[in-house]
N, C-alpha and C. Protein backbone atom coordinates (compact mmCIF):
# COMPACT_ATOMS: atom_id res chain seq x y z
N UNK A 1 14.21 24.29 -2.77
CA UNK A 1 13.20 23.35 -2.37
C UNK A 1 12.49 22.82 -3.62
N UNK A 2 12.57 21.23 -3.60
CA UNK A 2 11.59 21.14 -5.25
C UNK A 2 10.34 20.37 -4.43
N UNK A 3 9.45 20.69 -4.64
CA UNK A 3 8.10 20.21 -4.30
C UNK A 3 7.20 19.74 -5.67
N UNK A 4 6.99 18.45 -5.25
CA UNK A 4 6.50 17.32 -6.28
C UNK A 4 4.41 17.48 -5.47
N UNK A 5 3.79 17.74 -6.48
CA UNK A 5 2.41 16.90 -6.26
C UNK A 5 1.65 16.14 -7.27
N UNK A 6 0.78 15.34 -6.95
CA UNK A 6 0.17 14.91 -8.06
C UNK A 6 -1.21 14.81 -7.11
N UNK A 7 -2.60 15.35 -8.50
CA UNK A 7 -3.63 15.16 -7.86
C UNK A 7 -4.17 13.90 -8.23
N UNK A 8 -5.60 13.40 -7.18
CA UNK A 8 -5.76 11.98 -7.33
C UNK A 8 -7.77 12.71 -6.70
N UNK A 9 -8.49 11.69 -7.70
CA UNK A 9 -9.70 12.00 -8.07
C UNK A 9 -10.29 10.17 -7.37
N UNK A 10 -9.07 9.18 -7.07
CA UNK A 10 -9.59 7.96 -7.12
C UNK A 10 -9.04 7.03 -5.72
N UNK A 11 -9.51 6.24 -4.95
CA UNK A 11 -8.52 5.60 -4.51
C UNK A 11 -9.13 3.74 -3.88
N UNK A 12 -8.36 2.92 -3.95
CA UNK A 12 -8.26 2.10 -3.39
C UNK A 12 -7.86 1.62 -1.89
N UNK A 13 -8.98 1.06 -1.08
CA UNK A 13 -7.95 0.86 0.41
C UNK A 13 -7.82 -0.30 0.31
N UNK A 14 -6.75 -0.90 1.14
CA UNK A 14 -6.47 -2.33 1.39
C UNK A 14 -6.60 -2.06 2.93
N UNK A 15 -7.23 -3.17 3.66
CA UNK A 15 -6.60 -3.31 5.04
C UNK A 15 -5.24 -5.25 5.15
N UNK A 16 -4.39 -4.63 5.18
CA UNK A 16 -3.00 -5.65 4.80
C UNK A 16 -2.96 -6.90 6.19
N UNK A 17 -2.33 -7.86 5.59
CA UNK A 17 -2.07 -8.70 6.52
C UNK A 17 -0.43 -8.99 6.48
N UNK A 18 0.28 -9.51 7.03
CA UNK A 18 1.65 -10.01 6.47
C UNK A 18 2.36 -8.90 6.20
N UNK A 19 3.29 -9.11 5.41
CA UNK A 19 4.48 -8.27 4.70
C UNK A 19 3.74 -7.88 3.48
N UNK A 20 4.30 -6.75 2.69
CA UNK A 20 4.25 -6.39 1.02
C UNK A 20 5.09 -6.34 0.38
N UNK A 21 5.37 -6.67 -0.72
CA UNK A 21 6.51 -7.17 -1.83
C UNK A 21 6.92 -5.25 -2.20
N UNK A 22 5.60 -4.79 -2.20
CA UNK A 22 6.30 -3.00 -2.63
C UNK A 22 6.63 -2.14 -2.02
N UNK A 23 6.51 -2.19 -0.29
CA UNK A 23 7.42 -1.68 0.29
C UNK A 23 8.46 -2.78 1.40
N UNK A 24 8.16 -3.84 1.18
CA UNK A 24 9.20 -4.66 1.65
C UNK A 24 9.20 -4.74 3.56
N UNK A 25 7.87 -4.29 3.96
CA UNK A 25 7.42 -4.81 5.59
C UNK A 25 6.03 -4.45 5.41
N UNK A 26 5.59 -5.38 6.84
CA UNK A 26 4.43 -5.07 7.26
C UNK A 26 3.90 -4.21 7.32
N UNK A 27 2.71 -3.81 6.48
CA UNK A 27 1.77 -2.29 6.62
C UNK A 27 0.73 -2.73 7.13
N UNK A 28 -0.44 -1.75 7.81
CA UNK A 28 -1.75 -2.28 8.34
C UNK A 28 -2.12 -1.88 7.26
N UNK A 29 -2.35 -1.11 6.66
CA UNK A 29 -3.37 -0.49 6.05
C UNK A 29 -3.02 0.32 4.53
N UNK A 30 -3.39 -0.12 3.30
CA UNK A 30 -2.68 1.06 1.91
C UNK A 30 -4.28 1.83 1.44
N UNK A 31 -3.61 2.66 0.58
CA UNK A 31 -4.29 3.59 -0.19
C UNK A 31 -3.75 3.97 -1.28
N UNK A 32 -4.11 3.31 -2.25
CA UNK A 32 -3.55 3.59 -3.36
C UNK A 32 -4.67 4.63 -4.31
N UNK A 33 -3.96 5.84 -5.17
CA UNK A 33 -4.63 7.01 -5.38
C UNK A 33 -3.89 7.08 -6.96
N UNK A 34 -5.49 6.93 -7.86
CA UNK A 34 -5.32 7.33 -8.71
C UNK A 34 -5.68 8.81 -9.39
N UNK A 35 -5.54 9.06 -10.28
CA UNK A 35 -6.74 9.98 -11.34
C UNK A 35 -7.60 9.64 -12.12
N UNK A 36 -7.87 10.76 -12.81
CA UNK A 36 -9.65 9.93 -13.76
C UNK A 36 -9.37 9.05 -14.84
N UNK A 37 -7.88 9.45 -15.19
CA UNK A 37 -7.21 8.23 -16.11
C UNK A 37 -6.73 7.75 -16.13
N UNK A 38 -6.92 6.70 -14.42
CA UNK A 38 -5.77 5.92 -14.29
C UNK A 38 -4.53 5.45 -13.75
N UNK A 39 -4.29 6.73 -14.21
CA UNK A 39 -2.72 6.81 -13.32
C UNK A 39 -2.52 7.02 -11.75
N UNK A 40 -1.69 6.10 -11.71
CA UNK A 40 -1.22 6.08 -10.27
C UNK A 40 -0.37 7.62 -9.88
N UNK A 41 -1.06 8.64 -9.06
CA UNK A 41 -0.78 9.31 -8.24
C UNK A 41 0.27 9.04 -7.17
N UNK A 42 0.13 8.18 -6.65
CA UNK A 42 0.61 7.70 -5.13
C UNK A 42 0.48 6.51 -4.28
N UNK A 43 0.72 6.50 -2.96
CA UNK A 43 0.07 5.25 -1.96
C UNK A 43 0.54 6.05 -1.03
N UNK A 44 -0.33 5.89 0.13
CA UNK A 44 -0.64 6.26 1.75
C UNK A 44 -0.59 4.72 2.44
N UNK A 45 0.90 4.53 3.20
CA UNK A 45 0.89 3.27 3.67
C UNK A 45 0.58 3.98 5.24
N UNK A 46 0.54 2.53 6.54
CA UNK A 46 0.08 3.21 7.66
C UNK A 46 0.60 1.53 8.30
N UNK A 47 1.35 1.91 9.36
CA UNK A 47 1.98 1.24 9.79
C UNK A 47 1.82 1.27 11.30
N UNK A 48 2.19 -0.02 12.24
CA UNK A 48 1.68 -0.07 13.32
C UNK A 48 2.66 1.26 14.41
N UNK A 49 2.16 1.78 15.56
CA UNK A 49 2.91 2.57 16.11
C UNK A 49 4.28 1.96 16.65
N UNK A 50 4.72 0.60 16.56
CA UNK A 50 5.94 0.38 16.85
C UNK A 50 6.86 0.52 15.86
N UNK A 51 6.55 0.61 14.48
CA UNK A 51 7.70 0.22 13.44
C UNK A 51 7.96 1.72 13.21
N UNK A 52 9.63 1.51 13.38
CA UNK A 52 9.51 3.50 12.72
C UNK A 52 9.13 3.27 11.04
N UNK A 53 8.75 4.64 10.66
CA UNK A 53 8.27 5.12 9.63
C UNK A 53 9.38 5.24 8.67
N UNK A 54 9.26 4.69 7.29
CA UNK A 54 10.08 5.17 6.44
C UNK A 54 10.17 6.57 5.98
N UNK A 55 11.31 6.64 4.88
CA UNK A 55 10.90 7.95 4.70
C UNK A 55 10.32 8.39 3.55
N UNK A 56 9.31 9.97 3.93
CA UNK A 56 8.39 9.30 2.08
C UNK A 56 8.96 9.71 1.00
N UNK A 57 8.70 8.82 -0.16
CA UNK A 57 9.41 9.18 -1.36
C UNK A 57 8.86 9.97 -2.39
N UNK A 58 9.63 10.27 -3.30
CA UNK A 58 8.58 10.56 -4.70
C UNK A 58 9.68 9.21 -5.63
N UNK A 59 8.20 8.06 -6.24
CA UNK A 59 9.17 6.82 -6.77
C UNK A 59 8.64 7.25 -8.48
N UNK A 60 9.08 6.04 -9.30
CA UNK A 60 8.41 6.24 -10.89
C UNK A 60 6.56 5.51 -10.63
N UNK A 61 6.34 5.19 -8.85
CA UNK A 61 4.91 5.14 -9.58
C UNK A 61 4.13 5.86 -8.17
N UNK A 62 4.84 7.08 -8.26
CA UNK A 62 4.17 8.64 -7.42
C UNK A 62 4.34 8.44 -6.12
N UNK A 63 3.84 9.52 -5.96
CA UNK A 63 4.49 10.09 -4.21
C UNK A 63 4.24 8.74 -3.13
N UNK A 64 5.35 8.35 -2.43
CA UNK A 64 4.53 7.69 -0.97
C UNK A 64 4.96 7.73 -0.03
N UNK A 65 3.88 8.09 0.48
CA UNK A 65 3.44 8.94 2.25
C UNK A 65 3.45 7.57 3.30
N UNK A 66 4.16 7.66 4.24
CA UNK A 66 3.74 7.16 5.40
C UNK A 66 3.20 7.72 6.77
N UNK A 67 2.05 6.71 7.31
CA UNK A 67 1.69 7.43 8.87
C UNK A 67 1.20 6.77 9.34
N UNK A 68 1.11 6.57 10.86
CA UNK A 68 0.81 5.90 11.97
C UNK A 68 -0.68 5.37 11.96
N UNK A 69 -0.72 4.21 11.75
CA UNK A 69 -2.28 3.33 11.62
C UNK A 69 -3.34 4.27 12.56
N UNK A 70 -2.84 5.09 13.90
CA UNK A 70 -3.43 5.69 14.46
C UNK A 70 -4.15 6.80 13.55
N UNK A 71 -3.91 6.98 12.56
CA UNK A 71 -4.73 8.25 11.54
C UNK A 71 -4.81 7.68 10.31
N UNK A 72 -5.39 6.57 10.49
CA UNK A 72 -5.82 6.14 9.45
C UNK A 72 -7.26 6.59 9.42
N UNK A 73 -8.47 6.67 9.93
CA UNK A 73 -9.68 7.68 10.61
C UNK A 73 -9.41 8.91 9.72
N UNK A 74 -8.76 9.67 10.59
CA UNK A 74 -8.15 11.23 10.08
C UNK A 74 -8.41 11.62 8.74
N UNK A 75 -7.04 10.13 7.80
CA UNK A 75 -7.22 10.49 6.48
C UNK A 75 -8.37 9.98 5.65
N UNK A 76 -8.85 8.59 5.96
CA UNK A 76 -10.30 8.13 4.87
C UNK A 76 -11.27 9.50 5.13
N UNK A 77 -11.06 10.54 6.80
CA UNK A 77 -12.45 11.33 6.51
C UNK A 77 -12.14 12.45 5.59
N UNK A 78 -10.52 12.88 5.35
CA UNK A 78 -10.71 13.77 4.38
C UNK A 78 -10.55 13.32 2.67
N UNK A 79 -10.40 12.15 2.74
CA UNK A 79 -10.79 11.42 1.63
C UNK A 79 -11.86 11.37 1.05
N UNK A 80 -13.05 11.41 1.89
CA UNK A 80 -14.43 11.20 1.54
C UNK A 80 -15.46 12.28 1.47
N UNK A 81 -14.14 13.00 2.15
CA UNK A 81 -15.35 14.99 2.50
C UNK A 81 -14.83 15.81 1.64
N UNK A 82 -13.62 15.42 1.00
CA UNK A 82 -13.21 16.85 0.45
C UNK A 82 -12.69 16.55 -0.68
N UNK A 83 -12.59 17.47 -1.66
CA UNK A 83 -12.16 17.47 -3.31
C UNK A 83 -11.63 19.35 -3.76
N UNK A 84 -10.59 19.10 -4.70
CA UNK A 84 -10.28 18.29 -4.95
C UNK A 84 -8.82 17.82 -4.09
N UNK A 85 -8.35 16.48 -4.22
CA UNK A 85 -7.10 16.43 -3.29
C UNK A 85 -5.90 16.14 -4.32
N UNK A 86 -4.90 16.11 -3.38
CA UNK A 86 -3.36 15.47 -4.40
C UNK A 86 -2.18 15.67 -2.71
N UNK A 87 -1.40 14.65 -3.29
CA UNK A 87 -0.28 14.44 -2.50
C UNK A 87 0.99 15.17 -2.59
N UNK A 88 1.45 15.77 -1.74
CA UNK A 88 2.73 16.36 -2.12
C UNK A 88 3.95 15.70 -1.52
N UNK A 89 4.89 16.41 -2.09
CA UNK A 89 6.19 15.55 -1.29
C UNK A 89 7.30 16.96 -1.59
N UNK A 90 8.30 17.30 -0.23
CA UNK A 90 9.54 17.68 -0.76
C UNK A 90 10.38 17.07 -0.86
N UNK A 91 11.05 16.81 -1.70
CA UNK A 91 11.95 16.04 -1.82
C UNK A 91 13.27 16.40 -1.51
N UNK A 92 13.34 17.51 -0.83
CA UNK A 92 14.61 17.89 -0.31
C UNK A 92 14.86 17.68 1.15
N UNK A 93 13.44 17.41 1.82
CA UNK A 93 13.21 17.29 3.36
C UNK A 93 12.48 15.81 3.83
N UNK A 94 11.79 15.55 2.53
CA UNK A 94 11.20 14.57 2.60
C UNK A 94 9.47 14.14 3.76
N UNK A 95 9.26 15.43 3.63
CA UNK A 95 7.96 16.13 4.22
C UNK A 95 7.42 16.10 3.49
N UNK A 96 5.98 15.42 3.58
CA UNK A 96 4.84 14.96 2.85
C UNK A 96 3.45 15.54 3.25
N UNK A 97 2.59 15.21 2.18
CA UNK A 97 1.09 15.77 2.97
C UNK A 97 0.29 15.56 1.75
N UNK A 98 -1.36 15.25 2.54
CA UNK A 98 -2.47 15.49 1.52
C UNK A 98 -3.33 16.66 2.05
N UNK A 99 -3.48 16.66 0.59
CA UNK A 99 -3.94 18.45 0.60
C UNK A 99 -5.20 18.81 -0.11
N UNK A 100 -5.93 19.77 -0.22
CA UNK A 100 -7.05 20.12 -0.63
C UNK A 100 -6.40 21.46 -1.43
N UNK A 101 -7.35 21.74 -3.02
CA UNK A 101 -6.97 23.06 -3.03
C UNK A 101 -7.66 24.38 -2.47
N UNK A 102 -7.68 25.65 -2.38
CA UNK A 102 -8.32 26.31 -1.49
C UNK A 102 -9.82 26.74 -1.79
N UNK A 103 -10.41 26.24 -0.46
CA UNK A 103 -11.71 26.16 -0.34
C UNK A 103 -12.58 27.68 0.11
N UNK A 104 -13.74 28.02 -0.12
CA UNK A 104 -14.35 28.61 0.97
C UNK A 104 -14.84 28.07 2.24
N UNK A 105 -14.76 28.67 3.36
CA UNK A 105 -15.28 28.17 4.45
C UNK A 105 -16.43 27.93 4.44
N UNK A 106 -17.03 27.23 5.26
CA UNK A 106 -17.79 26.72 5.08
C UNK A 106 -18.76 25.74 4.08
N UNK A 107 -17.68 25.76 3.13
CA UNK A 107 -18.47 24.88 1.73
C UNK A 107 -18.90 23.33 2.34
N UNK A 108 -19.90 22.78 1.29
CA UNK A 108 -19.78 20.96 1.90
C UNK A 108 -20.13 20.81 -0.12
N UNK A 109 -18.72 19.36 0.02
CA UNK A 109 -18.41 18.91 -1.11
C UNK A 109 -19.85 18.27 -1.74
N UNK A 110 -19.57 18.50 -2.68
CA UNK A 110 -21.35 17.87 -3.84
C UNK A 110 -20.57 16.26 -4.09
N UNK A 111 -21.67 15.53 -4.68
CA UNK A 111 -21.04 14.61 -5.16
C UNK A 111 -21.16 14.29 -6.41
């Protein structure tokens, strides 16, 4: 199993209209995730519940995750509550996820 992550301290949302030239169909919604220097981590695309889902990759400009516009909610709240995060990917299964590293219970993130 090789498991790829990269952490991301930063991110950009788009809410999309139309098609995108970088994944080549209609997305509702991106998230593009950097770090503190920059670098592109990843993208979290989110697509309407009719289109099936691609599958996610690890590309030369970081992991990308797809999921159902329906959790788009889901992920901006652990975007905004929790640190630190990063994206993983296997690349042997092609099973993805954002992740936190391990917390105590009950903590609430500082800012």
């Amino acid at each position: 199993m090789t498991q790829e992550s990269r952490g991301f301290t930063r991110y950009v949302v788009y809410y999309v209209t139309g098609g995108s030239a970088a994944v080549g169909m209609p997305q509702d919604a991106e998230i593009d995730c950097f770090d503190d220097a920059g670098s592109r981590a990843g993208a979290i695309y989110f697509l309407a519940g009719s289109i099936r889902l691609p599958k996610n990759q690890l590309t030369v400009n970081g992991i990308y995750l797809y999921f159902r516009l329906s959790r788009f909610a889901d992920i901006m709240t652990i975007l905004k509550d929790e640190k630190p995060l990063y994206l993983s990917l296997n690349t042997d299964t092609n099973v993805g996820y954002i992740g936190t590293s391990s917390e105590p219970v009950g903590e609430q993130e500082s800012s």
